[in-house]
Protein backbone atom coordinates (compact mmCIF):
# COMPACT_ATOMS: atom_id res chain seq x y z
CA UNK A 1 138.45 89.76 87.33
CA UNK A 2 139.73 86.16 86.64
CA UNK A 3 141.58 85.92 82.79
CA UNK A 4 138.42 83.36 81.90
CA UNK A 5 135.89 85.78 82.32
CA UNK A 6 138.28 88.38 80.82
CA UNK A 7 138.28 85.81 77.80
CA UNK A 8 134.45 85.52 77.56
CA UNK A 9 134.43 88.99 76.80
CA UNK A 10 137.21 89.37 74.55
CA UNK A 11 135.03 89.28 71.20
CA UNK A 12 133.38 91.95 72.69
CA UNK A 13 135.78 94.59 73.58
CA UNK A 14 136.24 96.43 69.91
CA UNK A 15 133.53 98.26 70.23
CA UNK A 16 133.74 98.96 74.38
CA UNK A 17 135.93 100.27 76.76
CA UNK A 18 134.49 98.11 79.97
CA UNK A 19 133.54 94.82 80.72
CA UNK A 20 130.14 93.86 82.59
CA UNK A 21 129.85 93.37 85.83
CA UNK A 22 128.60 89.74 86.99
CA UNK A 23 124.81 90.06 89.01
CA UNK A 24 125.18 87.08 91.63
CA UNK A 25 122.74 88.70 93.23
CA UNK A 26 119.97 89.00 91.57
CA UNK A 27 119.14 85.43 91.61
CA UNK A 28 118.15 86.59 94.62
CA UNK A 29 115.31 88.05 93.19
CA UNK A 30 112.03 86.75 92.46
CA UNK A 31 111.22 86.97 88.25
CA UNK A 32 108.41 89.37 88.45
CA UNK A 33 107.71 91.54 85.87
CA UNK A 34 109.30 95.49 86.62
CA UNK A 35 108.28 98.22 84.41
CA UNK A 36 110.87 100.53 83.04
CA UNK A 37 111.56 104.00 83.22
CA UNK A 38 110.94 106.08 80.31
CA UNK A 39 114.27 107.38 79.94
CA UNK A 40 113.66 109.63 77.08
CA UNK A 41 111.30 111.46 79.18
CA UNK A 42 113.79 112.60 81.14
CA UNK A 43 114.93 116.25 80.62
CA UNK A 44 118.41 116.96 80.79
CA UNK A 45 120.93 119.86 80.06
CA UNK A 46 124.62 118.76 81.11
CA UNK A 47 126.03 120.40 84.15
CA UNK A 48 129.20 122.75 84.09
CA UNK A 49 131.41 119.84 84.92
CA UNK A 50 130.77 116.20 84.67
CA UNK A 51 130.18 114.88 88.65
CA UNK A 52 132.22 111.80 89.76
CA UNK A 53 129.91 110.23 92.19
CA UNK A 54 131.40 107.66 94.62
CA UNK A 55 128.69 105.45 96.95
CA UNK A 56 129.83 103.87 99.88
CA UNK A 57 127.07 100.90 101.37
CA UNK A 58 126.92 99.95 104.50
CA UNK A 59 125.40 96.96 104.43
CA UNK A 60 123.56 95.70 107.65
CA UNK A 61 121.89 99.21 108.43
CA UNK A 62 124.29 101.11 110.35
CA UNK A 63 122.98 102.59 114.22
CA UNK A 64 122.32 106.56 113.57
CA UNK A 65 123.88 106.96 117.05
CA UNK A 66 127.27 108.12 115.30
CA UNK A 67 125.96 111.00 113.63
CA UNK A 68 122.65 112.08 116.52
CA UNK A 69 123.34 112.08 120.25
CA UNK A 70 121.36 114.83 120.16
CA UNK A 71 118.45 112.71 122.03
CA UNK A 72 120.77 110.92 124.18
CA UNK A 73 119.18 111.68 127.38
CA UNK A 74 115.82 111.20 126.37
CA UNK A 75 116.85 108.10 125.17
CA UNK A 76 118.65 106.57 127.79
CA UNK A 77 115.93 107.59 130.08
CA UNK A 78 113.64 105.27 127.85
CA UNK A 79 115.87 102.83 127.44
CA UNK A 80 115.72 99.58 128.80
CA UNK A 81 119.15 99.46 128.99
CA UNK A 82 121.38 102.13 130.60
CA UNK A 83 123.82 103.57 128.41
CA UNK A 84 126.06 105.23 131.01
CA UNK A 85 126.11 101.95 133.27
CA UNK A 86 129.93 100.50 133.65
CA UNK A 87 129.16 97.58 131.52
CA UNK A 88 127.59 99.15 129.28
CA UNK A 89 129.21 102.60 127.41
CA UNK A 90 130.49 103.70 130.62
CA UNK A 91 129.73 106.47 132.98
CA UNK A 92 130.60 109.16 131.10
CA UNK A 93 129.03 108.51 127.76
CA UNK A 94 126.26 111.30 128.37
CA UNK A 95 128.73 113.66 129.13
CA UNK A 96 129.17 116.84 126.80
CA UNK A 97 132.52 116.91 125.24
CA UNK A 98 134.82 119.14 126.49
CA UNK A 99 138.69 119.74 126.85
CA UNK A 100 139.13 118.60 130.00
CA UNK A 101 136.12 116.09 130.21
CA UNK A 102 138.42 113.68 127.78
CA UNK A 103 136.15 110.97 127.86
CA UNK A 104 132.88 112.86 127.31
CA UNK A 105 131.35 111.33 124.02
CA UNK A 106 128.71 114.25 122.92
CA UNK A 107 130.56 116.36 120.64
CA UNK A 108 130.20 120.11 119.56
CA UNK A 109 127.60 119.22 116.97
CA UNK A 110 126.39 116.16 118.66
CA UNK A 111 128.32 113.16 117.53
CA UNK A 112 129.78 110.45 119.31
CA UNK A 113 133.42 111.19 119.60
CA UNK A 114 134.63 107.71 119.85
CA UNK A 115 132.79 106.52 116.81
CA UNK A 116 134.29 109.14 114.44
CA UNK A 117 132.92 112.11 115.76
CA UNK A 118 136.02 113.84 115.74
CA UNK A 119 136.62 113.01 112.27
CA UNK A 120 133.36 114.45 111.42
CA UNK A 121 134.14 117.26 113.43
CA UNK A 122 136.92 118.28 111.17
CA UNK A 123 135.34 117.74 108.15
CA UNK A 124 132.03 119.58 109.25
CA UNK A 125 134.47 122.41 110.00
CA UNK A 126 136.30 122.68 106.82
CA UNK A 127 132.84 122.73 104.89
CA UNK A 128 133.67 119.13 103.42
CA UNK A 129 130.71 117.37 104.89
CA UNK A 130 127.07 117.19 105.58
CA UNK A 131 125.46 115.10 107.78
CA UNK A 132 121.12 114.49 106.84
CA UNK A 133 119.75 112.94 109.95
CA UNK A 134 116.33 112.52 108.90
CA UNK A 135 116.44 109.81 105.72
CA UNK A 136 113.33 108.17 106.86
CA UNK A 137 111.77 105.29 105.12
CA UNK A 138 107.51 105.79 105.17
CA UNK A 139 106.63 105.12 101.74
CA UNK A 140 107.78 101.22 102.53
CA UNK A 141 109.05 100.85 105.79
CA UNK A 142 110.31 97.30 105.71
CA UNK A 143 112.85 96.76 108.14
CA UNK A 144 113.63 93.91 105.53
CA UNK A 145 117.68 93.53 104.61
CA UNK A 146 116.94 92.25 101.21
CA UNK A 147 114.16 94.93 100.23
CA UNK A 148 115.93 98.17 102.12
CA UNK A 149 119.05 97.07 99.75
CA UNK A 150 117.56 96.69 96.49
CA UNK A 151 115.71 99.65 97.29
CA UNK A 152 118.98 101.82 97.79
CA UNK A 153 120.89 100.04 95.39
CA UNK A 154 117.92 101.17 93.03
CA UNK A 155 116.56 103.77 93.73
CA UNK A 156 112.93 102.55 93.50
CA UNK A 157 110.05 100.70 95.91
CA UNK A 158 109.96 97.89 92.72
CA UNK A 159 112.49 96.13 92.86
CA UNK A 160 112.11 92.92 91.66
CA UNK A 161 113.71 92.98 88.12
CA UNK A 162 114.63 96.39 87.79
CA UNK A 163 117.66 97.76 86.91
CA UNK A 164 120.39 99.98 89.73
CA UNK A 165 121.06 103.57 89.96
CA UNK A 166 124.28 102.90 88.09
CA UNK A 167 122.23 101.56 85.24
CA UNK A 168 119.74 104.08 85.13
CA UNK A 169 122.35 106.81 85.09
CA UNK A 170 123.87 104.78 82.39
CA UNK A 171 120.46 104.65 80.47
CA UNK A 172 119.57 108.26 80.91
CA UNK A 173 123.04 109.28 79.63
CA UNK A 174 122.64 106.75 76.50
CA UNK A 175 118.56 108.41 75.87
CA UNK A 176 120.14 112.00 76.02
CA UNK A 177 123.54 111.35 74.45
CA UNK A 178 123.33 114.45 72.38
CA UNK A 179 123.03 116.48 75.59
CA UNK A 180 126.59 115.22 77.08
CA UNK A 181 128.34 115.48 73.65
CA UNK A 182 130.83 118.50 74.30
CA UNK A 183 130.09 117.89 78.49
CA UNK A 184 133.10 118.93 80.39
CA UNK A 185 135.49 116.90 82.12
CA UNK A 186 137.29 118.06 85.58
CA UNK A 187 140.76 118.30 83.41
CA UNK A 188 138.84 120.99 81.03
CA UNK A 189 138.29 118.28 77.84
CA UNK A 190 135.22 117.04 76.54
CA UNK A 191 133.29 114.10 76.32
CA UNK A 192 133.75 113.47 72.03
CA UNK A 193 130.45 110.29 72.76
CA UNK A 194 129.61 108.21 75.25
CA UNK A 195 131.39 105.34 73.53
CA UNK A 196 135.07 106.40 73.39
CA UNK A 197 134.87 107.15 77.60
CA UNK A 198 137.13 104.85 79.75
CA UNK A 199 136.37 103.07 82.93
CA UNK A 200 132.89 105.44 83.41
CA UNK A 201 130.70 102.83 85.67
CA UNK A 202 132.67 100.86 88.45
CA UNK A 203 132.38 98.69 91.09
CA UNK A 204 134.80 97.67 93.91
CA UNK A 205 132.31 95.55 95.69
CA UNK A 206 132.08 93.07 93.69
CA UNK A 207 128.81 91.86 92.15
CA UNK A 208 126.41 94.63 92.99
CA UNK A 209 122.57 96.45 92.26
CA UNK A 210 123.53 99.37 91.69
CA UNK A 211 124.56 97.94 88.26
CA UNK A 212 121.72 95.30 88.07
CA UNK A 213 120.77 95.52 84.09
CA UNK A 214 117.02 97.07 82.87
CA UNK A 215 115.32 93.63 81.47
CA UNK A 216 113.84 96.52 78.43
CA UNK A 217 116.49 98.37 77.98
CA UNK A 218 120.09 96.78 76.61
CA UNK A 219 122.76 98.57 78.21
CA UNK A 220 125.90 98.70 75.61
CA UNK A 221 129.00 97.23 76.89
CA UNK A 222 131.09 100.53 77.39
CA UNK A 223 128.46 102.17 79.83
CA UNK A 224 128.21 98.70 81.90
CA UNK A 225 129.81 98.74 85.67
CA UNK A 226 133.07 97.28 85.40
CA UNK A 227 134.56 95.49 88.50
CA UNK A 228 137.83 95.59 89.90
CA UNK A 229 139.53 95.45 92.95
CA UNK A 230 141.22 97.42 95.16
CA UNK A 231 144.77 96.64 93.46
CA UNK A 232 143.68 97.69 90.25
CA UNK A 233 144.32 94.17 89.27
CA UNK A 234 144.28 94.69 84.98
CA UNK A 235 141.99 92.37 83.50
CA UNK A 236 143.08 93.47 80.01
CA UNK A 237 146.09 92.35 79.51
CA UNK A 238 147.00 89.26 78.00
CA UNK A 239 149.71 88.63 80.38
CA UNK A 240 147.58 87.47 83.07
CA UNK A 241 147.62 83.97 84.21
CA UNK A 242 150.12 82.97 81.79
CA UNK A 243 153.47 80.75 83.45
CA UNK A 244 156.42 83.09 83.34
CA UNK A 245 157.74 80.85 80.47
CA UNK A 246 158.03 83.07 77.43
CA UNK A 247 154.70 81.61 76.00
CA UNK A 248 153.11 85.18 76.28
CA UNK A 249 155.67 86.81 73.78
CA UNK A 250 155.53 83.85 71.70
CA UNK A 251 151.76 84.37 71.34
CA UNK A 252 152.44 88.29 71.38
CA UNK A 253 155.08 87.60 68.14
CA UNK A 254 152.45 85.37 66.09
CA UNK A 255 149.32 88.13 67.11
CA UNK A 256 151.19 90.43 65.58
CA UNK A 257 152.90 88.60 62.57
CA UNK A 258 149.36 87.68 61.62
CA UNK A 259 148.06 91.43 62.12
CA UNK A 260 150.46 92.74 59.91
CA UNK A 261 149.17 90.45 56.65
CA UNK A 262 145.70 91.70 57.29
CA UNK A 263 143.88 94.23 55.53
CA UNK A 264 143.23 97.61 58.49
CA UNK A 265 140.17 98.61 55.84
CA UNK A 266 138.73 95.19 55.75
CA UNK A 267 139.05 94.16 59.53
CA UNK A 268 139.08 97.70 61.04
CA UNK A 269 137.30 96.63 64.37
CA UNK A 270 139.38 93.47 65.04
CA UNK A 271 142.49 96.48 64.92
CA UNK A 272 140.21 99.12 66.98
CA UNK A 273 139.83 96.20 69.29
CA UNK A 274 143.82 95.36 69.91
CA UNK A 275 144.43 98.76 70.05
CA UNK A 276 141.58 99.96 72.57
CA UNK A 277 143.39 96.83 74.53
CA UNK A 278 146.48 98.09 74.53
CA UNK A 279 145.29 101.55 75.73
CA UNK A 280 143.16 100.18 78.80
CA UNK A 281 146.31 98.51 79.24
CA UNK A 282 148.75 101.49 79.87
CA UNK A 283 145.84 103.53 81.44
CA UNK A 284 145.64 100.75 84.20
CA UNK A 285 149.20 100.38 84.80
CA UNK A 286 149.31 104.27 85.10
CA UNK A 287 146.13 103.34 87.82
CA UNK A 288 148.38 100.58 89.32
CA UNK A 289 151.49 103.34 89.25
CA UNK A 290 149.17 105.72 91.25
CA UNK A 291 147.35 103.83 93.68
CA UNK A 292 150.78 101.11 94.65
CA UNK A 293 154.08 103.89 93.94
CA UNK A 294 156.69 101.71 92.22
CA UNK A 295 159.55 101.13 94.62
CA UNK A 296 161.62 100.10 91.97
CA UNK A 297 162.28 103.74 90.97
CA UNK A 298 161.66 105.47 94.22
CA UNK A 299 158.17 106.52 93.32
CA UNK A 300 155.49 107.28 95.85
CA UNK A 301 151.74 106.88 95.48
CA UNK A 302 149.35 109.90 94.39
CA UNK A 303 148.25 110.26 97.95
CA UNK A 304 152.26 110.13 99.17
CA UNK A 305 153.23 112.79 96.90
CA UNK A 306 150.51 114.82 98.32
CA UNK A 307 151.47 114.58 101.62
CA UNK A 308 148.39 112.12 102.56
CA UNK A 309 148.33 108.88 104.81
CA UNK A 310 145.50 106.61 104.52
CA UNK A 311 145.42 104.65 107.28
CA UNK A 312 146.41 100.92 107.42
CA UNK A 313 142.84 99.08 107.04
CA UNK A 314 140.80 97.12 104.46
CA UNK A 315 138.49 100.05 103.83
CA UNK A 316 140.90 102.62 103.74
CA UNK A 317 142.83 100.62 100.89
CA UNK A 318 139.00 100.73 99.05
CA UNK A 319 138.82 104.41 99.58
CA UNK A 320 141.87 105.13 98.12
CA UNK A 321 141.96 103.14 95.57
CA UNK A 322 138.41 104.74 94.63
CA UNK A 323 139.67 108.23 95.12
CA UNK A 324 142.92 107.50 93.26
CA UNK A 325 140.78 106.74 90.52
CA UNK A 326 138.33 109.42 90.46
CA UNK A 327 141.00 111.86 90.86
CA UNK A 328 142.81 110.71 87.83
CA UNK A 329 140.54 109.74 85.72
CA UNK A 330 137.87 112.18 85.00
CA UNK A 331 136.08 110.03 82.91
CA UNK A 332 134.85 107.58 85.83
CA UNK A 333 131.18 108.79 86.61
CA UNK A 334 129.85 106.63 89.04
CA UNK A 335 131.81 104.13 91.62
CA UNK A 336 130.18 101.74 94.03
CA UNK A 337 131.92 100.62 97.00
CA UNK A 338 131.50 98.65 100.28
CA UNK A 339 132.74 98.59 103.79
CA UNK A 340 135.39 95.66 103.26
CA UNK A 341 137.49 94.94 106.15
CA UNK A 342 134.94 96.60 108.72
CA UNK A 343 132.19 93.76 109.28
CA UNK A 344 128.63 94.15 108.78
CA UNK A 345 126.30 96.88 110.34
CA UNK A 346 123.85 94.27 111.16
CA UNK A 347 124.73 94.91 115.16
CA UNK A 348 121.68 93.21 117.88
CA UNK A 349 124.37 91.81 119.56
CA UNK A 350 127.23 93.47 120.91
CA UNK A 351 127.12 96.97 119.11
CA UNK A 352 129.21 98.76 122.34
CA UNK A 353 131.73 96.27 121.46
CA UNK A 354 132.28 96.83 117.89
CA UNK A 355 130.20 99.80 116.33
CA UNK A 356 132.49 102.57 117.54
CA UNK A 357 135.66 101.42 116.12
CA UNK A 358 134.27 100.69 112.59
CA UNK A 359 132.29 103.99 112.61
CA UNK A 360 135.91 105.52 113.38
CA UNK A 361 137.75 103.60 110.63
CA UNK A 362 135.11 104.84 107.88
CA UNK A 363 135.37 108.27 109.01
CA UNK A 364 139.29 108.16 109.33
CA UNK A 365 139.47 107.24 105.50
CA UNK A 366 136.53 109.43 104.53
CA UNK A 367 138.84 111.92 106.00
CA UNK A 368 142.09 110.94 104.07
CA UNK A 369 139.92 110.46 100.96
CA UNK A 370 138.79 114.46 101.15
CA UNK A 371 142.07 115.35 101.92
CA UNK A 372 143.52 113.64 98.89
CA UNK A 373 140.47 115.01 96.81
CA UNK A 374 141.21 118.51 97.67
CA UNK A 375 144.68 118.82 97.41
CA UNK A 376 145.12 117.12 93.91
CA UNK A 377 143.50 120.30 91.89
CA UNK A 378 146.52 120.12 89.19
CA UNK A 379 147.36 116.44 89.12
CA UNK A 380 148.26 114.67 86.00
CA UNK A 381 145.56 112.30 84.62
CA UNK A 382 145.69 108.90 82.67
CA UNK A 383 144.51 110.74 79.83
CA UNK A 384 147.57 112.45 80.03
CA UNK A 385 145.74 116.12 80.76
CA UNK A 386 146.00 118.12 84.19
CA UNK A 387 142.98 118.20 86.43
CA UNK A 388 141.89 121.87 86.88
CA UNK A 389 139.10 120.99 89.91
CA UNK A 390 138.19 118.52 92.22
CA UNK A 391 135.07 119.89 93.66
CA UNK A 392 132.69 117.73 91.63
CA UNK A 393 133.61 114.52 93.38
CA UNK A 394 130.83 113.26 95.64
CA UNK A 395 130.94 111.03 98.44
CA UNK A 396 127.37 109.43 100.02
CA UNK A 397 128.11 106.82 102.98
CA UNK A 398 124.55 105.67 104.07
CA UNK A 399 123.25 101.48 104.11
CA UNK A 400 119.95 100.09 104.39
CA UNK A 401 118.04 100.95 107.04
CA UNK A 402 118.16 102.25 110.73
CA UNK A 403 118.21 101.21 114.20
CA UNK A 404 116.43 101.76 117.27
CA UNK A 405 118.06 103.66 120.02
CA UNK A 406 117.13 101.50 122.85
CA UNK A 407 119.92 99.26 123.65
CA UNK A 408 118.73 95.81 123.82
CA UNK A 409 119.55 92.74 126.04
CA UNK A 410 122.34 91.74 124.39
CA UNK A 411 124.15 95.32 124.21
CA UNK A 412 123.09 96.27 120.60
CA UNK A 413 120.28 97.26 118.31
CA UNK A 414 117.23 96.38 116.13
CA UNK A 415 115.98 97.18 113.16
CA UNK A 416 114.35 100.53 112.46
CA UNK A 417 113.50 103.40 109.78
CA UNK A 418 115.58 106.10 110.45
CA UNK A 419 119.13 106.64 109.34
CA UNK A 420 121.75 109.46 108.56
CA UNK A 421 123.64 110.27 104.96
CA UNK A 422 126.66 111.54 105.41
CA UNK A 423 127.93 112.99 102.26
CA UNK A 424 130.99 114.73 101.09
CA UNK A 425 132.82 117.38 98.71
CA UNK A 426 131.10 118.16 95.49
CA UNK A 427 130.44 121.87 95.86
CA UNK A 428 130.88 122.42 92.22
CA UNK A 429 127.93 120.03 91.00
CA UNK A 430 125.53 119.86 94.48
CA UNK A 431 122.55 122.59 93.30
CA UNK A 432 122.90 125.79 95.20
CA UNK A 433 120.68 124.47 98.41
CA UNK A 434 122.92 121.22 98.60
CA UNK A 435 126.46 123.44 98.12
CA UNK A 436 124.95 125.58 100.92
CA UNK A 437 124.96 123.24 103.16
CA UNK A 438 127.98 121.33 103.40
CA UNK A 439 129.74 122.01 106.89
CA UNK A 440 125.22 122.06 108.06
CA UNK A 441 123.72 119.33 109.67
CA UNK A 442 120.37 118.58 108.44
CA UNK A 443 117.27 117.60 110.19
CA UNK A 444 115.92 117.32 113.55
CA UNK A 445 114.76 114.52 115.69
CA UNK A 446 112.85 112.97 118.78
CA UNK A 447 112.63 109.87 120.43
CA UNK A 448 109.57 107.84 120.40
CA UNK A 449 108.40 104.52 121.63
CA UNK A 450 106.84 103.05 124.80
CA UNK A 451 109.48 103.43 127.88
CA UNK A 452 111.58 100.42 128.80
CA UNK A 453 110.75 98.53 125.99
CA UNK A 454 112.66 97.11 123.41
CA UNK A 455 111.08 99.95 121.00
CA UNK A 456 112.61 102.88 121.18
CA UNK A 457 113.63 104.98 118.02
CA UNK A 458 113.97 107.98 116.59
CA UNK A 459 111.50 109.84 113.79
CA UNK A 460 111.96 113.25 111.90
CA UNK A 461 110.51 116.36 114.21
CA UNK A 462 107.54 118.07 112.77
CA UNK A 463 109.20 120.86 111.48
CA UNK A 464 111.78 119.11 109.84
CA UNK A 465 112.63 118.22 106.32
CA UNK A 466 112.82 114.46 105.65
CA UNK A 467 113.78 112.23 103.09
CA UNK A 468 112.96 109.08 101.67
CA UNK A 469 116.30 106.85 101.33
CA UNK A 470 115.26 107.02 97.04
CA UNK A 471 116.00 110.85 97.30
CA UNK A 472 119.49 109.81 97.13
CA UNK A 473 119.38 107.93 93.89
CA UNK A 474 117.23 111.12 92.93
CA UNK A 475 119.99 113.59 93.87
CA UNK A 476 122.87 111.53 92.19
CA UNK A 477 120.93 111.74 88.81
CA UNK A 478 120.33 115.33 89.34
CA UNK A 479 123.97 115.81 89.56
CA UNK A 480 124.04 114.59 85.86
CA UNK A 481 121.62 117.11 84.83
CA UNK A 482 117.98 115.31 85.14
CA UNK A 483 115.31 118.68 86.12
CA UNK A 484 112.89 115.62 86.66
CA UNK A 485 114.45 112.76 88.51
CA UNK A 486 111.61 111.88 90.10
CA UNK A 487 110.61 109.91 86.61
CA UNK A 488 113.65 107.70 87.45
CA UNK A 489 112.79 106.88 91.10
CA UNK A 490 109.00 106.64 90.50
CA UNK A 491 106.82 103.37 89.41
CA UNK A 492 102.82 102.97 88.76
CA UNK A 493 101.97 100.86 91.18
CA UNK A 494 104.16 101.78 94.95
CA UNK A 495 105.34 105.24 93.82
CA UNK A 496 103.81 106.85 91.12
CA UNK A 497 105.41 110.54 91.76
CA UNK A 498 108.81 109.41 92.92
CA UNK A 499 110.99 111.01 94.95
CA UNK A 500 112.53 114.79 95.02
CA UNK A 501 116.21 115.61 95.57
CA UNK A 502 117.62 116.45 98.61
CA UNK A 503 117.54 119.88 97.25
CA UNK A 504 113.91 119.96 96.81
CA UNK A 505 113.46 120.41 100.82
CA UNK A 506 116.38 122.99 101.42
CA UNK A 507 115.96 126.65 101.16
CA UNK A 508 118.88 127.79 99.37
């Protein structure tokens, strides 16, 4: 954040412990009328442990082909395009994978080795990871960009004007406040009130809906998304910007001159304010410490000192950086996050050039991102307490839409309804059916579509539990302790009933 929009804010910060996060977006948005969500008809009782939720977006509607070969030769039989011709994904794309077929792309559980299958693999096998292949959109199946986003980023079929998951978790936690008082963290303490928690909502993408505001309900500054980036770059100190001229302790010397002839009684938030400041400030230079080491003194990063190695890419910096902060600060509830440094998912053109090596990167840093999660059970936190567990940090990776299957003219793919999640980790706060099933994958499909055509794609078999993408927005509040999250996902007029958890269609 930019020391002038810190400075807009300033007057602000005594009684929070975040700053807003800007909605460029939304202009997008046309101004009509959105009714809210009653939040105080939600009924919650506060889980064991407090989740940490971290969403990953890939924006562009990613192919489903990395996580379900499994109709591969159906498909390519359809398609108008052969997948297995030399210019194409080469000869042996349909093969099974197998230790002496190196180049075979159909993996054990049916993913597509080259584009982080093997990555998957792993995870699948250490019980870190589920893959849902049947998040199909039927309710409102625009193959719209604009809609399908608002519509993940909000859980909802109305979007215009209403508020993002991230501000509906916000809102249900501010309705039911007295529920969380005494909540657990994952380093054993307890939430005192919603007010005194640090860094809670985040965003490392930047402007986003997920923490688009509720036009009826005011959001108090403290529970709005706060953005950073992947540096941790502090907004709150008062160093930042200023020439490296000694004008900063100048000002520092006067600030504090003058606080020292006032009256603590009499001006008792201006002094909470400076104070709070000055706590955000350590706390993100401890973030800063974490994430960057400090060569100076021979430190190494959290991950280093664990043994991990993200890789070297854009995204893998925005994983850890998300994970760092997760991981060491139990307070941080909810974290949205991109695909920065991997290019869009919008692929018509040229997805056999490009898909498979940005599928791998995610997965590679998903993978480093678990393995820091699970080995820092007894890490110190910013709050200066020791984390006791680490198996109430989620992970969801899913964007806004699918693709078809048939590989068009210009070697990619359109538009379509179907898509995978793949989430991660979070044993400890997934309900017992969800737990259950990490190291599963869920749901079956086929291929439909008439033959040759530019028209083939995939839809949920018969006997097959499917999910509309909102279920994911329902699940994440469900985490937090909602029995009824369809309320939060539901409207009058598209949706009245909402949509169930992921839970809700797994037998446990």
């Amino acid at each position: 954040m930019k020391r002038r929009e810190f400075l807009q804010y300033a007057s602000a910060i005594a009684g929070s412990r975040v700053l807003p996060v800007g909605f460029g977006m939304s202009a997008l948005a046309e101004r009509a009328y959105a009714a809210s969500p009653n939040y105080g008809n939600v009924s919650v009782t506060a889980p064991t442990v407090m989740p940490q939720v971290i969403n990953v977006f890939m924006y562009g509607g990613a192919s489903e082909l990395a996580g379900n070969l499994s109709n591969i030769a159906d498909i390519n039989t359809n398609s108008v395009n052969d997948y297995s011709a030399g210019s194409a994904f080469g000869s042996s794309f349909l093969d099974t994978m197998v230790e002496d077929a190196a180049n075979g792309q159909i993996t054990a559980n049916e993913f597509w080795r080259d584009a982080g299958g093997i990555h998957m693999e792993d995870m699948l096998a250490a019980g870190d990871m589920s893959v849902y292949r049947t998040i199909y959109k039927q309710k409102s199946p625009t193959r719209s960009h604009r809609e399908s986003i608002f519509m993940s980023h909000k859980g909802t079929l109305d979007i215009e004007n209403s508020p993002g998951i991230g501000s509906r978790l916000a809102l249900m936690m501010l309705s039911n406040q007295n529920a969380y008082a005494g909540a657990r963290l994952a380093d054993g303490s307890s939430i005192i009130s919603l007010d005194t928690m640090t860094l809670p909502f985040v965003s490392f993408e930047g402007d986003s809906q997920t923490f688009a505001q509720d036009p009826d309900n005011k959001i108090p500054l403290y529970l709005r998304g706060l953005t950073m980036d992947n540096s941790f770059n502090n907004p709150y100190t008062r160093s930042l910007g200023y020439p490296s001229d000694g004008s900063i302790d100048t000002i520092d010397s006067l600030l504090s001159r003058r606080l020292s002839q006032l009256d603590r009684n009499k001006y008792s938030k201006a002094f909470d304010g400076f104070d709070k400041r000055e706590e955000m400030e350590g706390r993100m230079e401890n973030l800063s410490d974490l994430l960057n080491g400090s060569d100076a003194n021979g430190n190494q990063s959290s991950a280093q000192q664990l043994g991990i190695t993200y890789p070297n890419t854009s995204f893998a910096r925005e994983i850890e950086a998300a994970v760092t902060l997760a991981i060491h600060n139990p307070e941080t509830l909810y974290i949205a996050v991109g695909t920065p440094g991997l290019g869009g998912w919008d692929d018509h053109n040229n997805g056999i050039d490009r898909y498979a090596d940005r599928m791998n990167d995610l997965m590679e840093a998903i993978k480093a991102g678990m393995a820091h999660i699970n080995a820092s059970n007894g890490v110190d936190t910013i709050r200066g307490g020791t984390r006791n567990r680490t198996d109430n940090i989620v992970i969801n990776v899913f964007g806004d839409f699918g693709r078809l299957v048939n590989l068009n003219n210009s070697g990619g793919w359109d538009h379509a309804n179907n898509q995978n999640l793949y989430t991660f980790g979070g044993a400890g706060v997934r309900p017992p059916a969800e737990a259950s099933a990490l190291g599963s994958v869920i749901g079956t499909t086929h291929r439909e579509g008439r033959t040759k055509t530019n028209n083939q794609y995939t839809v949920p078999d018969s006997d097959s539990p499917t999910w509309e993408p909102m279920s994911i927005a329902a699940s994440i509040y469900g985490y937090f302790g909602a029995s009824n999250p369809e309320i939060l996902t539901a409207d009058p007029t598209y949706n009245p009933s909402g949509d169930q958890t992921l839970a809700s269609k797994l037998s446990s």
